[in-house]
N, C-alpha and C. Protein backbone atom coordinates (compact mmCIF):
# COMPACT_ATOMS: atom_id res chain seq x y z
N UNK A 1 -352.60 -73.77 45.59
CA UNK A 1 -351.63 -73.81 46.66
C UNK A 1 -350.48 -74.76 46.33
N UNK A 2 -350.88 -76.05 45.56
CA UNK A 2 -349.62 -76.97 45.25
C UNK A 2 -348.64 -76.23 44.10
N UNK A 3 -349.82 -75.68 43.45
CA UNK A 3 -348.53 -75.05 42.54
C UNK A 3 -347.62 -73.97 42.84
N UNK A 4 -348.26 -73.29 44.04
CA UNK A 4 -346.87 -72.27 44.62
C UNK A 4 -345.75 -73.03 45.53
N UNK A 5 -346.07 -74.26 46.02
CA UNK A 5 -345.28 -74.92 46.89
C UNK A 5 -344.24 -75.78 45.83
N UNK A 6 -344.71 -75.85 44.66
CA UNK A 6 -343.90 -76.53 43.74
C UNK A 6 -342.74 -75.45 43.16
N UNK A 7 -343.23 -74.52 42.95
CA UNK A 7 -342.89 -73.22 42.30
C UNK A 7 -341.63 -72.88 42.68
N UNK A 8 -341.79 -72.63 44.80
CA UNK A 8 -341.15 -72.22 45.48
C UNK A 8 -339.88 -73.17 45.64
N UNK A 9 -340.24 -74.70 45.46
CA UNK A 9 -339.04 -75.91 45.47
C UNK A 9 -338.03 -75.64 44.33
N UNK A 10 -338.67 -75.38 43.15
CA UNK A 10 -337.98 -75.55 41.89
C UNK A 10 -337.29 -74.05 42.25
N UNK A 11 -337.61 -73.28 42.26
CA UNK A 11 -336.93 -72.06 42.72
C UNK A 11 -335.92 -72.16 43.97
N UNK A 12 -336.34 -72.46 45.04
CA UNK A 12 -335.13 -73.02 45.76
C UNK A 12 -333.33 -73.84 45.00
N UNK A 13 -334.15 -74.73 44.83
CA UNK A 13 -333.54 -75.86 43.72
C UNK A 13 -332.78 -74.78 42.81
N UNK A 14 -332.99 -73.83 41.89
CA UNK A 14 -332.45 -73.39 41.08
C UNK A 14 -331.36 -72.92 42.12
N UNK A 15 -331.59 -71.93 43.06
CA UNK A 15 -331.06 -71.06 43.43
C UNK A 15 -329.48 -72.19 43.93
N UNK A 16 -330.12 -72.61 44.43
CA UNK A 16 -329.29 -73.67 45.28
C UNK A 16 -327.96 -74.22 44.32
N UNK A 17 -328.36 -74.62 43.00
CA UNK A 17 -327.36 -74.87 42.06
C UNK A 17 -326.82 -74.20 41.59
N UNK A 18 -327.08 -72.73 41.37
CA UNK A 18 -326.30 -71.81 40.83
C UNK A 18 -325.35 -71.12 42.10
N UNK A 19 -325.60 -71.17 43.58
CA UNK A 19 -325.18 -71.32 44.09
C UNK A 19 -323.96 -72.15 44.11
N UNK A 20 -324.01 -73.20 44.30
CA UNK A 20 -322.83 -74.45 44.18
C UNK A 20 -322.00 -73.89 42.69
N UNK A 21 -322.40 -73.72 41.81
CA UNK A 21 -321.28 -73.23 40.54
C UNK A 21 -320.79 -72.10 41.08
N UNK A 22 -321.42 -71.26 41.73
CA UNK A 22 -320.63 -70.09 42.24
C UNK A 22 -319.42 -70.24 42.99
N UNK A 23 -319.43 -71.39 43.24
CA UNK A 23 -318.49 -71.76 44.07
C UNK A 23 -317.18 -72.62 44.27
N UNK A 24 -317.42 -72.46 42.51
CA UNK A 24 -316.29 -73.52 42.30
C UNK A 24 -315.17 -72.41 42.37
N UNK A 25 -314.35 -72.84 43.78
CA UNK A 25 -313.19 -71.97 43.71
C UNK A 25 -312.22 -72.02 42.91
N UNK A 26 -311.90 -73.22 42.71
CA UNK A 26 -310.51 -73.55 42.23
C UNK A 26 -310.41 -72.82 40.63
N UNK A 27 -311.80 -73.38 39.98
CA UNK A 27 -312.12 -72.65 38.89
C UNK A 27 -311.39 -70.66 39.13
N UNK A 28 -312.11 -70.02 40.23
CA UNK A 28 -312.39 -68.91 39.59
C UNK A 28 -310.38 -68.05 40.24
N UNK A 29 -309.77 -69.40 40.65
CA UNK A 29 -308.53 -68.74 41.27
C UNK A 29 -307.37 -69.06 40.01
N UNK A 30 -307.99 -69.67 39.15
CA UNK A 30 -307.05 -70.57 37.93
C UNK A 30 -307.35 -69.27 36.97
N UNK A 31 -308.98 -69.02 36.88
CA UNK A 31 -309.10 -68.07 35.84
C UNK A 31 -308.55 -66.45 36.45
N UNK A 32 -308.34 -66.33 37.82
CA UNK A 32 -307.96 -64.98 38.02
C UNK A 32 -306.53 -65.08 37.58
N UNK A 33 -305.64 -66.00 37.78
CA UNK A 33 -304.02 -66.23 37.25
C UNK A 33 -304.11 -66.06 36.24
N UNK A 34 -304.65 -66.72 35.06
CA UNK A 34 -304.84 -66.59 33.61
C UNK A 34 -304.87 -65.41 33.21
N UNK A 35 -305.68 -64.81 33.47
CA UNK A 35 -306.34 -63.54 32.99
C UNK A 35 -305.11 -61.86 33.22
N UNK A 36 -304.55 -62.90 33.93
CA UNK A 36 -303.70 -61.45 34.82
C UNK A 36 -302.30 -61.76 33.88
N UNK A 37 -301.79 -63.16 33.59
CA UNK A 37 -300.84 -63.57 32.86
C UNK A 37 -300.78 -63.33 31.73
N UNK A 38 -302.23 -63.72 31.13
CA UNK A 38 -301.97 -64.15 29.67
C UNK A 38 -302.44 -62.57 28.84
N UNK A 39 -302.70 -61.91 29.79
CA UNK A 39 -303.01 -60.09 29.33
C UNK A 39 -301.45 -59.80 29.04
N UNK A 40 -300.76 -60.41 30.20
CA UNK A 40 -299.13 -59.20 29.81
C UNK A 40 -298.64 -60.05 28.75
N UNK A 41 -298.87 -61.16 28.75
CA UNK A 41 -298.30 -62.17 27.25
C UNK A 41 -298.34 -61.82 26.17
N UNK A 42 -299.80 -61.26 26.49
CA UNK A 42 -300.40 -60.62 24.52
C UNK A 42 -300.06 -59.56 24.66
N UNK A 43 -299.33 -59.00 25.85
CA UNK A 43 -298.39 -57.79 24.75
C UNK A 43 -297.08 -57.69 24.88
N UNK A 44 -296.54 -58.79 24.63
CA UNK A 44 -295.39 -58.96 24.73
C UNK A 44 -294.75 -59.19 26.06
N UNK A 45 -295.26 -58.83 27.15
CA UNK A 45 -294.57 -59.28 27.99
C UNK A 45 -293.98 -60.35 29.13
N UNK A 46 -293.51 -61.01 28.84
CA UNK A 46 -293.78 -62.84 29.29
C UNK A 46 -293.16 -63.23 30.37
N UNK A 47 -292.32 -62.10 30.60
CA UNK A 47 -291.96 -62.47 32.38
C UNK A 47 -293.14 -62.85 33.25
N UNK A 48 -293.85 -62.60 33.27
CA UNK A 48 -294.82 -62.89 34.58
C UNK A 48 -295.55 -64.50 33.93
N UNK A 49 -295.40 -64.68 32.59
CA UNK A 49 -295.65 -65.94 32.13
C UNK A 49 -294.70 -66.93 33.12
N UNK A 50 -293.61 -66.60 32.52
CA UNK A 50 -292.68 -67.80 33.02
C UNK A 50 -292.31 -67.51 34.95
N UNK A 51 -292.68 -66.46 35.41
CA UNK A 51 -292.58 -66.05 36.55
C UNK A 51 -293.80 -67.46 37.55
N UNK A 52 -294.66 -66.93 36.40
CA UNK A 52 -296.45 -67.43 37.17
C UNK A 52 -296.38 -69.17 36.87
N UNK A 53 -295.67 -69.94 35.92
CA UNK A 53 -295.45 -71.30 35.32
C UNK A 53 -295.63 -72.53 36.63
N UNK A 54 -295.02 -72.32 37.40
CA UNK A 54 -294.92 -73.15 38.29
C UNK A 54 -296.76 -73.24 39.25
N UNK A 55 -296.95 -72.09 39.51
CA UNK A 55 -298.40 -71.64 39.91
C UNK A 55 -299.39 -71.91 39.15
N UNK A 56 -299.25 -71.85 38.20
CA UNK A 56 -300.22 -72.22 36.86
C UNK A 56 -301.00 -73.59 36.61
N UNK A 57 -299.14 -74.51 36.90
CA UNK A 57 -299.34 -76.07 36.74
C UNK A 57 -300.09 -76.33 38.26
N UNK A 58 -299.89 -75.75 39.41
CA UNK A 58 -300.34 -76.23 40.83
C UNK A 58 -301.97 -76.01 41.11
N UNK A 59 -302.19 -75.02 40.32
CA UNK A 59 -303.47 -74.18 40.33
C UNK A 59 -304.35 -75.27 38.93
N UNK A 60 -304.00 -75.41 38.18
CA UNK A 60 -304.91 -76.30 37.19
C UNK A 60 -304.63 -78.04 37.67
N UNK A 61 -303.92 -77.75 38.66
CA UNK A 61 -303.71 -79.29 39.34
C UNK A 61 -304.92 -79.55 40.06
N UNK A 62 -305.15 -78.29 41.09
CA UNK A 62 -306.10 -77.84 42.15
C UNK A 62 -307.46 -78.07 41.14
N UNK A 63 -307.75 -77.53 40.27
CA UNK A 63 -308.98 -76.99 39.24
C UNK A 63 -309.18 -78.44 38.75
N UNK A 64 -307.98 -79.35 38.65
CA UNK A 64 -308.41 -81.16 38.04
C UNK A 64 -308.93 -81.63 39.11
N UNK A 65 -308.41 -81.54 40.00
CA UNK A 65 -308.46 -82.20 41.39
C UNK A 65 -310.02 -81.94 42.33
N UNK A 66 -310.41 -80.88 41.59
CA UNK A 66 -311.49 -80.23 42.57
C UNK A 66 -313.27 -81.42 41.91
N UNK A 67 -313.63 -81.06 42.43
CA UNK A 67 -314.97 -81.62 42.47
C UNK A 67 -315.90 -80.64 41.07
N UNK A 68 -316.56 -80.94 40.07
CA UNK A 68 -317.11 -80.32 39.32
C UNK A 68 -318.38 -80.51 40.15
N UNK A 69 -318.62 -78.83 39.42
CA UNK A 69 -320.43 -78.54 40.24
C UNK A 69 -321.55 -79.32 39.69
N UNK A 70 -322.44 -80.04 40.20
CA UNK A 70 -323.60 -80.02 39.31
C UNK A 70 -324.00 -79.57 38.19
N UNK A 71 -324.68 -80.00 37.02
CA UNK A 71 -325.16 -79.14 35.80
C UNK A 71 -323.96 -79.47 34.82
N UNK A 72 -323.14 -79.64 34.94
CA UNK A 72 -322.28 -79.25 34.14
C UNK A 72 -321.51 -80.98 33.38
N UNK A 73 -321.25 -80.98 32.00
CA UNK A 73 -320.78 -82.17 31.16
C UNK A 73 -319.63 -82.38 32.24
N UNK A 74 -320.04 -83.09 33.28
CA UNK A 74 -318.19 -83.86 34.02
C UNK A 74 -317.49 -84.43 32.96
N UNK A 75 -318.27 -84.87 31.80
CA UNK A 75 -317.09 -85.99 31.47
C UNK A 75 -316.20 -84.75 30.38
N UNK A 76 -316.87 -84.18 29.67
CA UNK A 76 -316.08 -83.30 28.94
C UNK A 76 -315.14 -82.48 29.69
N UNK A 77 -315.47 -81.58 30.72
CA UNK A 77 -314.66 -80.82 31.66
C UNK A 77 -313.59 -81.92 32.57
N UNK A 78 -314.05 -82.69 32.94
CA UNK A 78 -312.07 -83.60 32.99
C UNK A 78 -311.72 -83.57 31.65
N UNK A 79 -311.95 -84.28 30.68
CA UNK A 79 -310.74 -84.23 29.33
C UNK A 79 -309.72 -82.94 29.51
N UNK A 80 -311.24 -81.67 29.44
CA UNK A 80 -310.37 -80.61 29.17
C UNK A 80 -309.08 -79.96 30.57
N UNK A 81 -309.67 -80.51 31.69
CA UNK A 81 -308.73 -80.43 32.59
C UNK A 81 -307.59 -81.18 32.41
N UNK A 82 -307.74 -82.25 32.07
CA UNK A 82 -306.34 -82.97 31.90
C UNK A 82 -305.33 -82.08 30.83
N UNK A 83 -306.23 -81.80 29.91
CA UNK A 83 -305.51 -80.97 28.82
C UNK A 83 -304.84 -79.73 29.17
N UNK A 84 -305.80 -79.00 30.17
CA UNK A 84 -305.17 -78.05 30.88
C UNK A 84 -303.64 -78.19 31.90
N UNK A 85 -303.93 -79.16 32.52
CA UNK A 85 -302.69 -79.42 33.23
C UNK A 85 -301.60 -80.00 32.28
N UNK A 86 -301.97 -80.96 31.28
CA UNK A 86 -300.43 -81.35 30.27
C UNK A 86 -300.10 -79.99 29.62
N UNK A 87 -300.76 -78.71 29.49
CA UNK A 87 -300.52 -77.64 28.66
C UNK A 87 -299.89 -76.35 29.72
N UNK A 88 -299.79 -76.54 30.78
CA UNK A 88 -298.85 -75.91 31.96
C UNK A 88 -297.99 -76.50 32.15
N UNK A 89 -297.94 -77.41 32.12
CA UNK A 89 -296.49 -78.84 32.56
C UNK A 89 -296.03 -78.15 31.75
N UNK A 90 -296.50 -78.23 30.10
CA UNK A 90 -295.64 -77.77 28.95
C UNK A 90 -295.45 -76.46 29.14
N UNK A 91 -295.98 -75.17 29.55
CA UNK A 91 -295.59 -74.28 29.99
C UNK A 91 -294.11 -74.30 30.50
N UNK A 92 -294.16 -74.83 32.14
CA UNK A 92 -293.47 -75.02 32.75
C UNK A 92 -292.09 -75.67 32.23
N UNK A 93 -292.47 -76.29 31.86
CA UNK A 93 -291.05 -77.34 31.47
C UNK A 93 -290.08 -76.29 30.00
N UNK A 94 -291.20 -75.40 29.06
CA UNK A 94 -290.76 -74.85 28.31
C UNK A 94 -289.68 -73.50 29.21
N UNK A 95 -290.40 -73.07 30.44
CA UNK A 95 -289.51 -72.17 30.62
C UNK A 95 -288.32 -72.65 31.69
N UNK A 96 -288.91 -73.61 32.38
CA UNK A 96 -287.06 -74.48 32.99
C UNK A 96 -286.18 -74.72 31.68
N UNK A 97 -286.33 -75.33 30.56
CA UNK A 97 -285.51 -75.49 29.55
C UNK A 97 -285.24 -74.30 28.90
N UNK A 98 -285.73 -72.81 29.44
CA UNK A 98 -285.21 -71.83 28.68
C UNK A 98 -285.53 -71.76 27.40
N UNK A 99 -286.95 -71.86 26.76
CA UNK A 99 -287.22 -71.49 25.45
C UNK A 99 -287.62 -70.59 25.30
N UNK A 100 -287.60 -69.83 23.64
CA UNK A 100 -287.41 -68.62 23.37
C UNK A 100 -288.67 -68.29 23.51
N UNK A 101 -288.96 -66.89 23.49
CA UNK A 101 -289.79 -65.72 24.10
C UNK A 101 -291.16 -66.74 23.20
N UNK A 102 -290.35 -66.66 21.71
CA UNK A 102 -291.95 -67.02 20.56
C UNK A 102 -292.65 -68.42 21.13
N UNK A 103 -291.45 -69.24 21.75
CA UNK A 103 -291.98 -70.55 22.22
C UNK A 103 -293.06 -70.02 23.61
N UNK A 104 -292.52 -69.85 24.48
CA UNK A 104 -293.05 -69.33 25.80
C UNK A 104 -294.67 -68.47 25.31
N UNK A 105 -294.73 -67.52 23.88
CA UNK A 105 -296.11 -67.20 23.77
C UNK A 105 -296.92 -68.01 23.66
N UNK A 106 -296.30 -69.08 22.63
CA UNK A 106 -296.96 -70.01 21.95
C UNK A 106 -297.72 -70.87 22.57
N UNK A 107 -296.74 -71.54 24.28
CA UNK A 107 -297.72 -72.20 25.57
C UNK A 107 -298.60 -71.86 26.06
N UNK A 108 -297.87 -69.82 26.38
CA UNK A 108 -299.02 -69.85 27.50
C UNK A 108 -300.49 -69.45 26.07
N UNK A 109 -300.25 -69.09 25.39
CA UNK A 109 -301.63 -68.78 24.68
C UNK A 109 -302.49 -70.33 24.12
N UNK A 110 -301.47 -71.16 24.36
CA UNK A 110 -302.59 -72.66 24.34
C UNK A 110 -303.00 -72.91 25.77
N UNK A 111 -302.11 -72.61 26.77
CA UNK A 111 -303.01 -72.85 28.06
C UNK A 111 -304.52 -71.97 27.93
N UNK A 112 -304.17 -70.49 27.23
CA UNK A 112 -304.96 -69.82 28.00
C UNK A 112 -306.60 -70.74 26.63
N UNK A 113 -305.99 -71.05 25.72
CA UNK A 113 -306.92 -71.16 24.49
C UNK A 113 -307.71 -72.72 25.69
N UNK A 114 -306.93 -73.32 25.97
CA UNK A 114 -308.05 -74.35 26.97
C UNK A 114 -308.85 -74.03 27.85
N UNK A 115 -308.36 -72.79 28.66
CA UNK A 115 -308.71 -72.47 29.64
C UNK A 115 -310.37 -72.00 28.99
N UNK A 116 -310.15 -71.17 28.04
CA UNK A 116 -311.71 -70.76 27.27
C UNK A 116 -312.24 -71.60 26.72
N UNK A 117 -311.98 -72.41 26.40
CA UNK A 117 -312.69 -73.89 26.11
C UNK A 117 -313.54 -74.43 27.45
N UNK A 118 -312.98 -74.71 28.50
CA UNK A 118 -313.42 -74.66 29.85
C UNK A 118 -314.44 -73.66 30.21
N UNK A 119 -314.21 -72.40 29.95
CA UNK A 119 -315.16 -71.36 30.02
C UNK A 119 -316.57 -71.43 29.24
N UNK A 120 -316.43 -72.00 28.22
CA UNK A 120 -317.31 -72.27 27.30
C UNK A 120 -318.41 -73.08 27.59
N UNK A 121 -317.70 -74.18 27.71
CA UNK A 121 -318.29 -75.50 28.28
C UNK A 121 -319.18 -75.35 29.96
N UNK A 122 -318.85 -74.16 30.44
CA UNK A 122 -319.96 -73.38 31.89
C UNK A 122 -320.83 -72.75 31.44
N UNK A 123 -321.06 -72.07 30.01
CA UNK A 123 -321.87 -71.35 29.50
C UNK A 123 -322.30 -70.20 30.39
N UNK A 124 -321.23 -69.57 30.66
CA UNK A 124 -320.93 -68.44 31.30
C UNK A 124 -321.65 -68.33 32.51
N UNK A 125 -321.72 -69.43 33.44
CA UNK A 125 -322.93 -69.72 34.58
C UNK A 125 -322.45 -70.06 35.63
N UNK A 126 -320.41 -69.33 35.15
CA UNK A 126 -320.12 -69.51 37.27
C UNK A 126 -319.74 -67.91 37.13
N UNK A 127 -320.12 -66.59 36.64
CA UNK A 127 -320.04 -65.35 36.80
C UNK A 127 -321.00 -64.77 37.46
């Protein structure tokens, strides 16, 4: 009997934490921008890059700012958040100063290259 009552805790317990990663919003509203951006980027098309720039930096502001879930290296995932937000600033600031198309790929495909670094580092366990 103790061992089903233990069983049933640790199972709770699991559920409960994968829960809470499910829920990291900020995460999964940063990666829906990304994903939608950095698709028309890689094929050339970068208006919606420099369109989305300003949103990008506010949204990985939100994603620094937010609370990391349980389970997960906090200390590594801030670095890489910070990195994320200096790599939208640079976004951003690249397309207020009007740089060329090759520059503008060149950002957003390092934002997006952090952003999967970040992804990595969840071990695919807020999907």
């Amino acid at each position: 009997m103790m061992k089903k009552i233990a069983l049933f805790a640790l199972l709770l317990a699991s559920l409960s934490l994968h829960a809470q990663k499910q829920q990291w919003k900020p995460f999964h509203e940063f990666r829906n921008l990304i994903d939608q951006t950095y698709e028309t980027a890689a094929k050339g098309q970068l208006q919606p890059a420099k369109d989305s720039a300003i949103v990008l930096t506010a949204k990985a502001k939100e994603l620094q700012a937010s609370a990391i879930p349980p389970g997960y290296d906090a200390r590594t995932l801030k670095s890489l958040l910070k990195k994320l937000v200096k790599d939208t600033e640079a976004l951003q600031s690249g397309v207020r100063k009007s740089k060329d198309d090759t520059d503008i790929k060149t950002l957003i495909t390092q934002v997006n290259a952090t952003f999967q670094q970040i992804q990595a580092k969840c071990n695919d366990q807020l999907w």
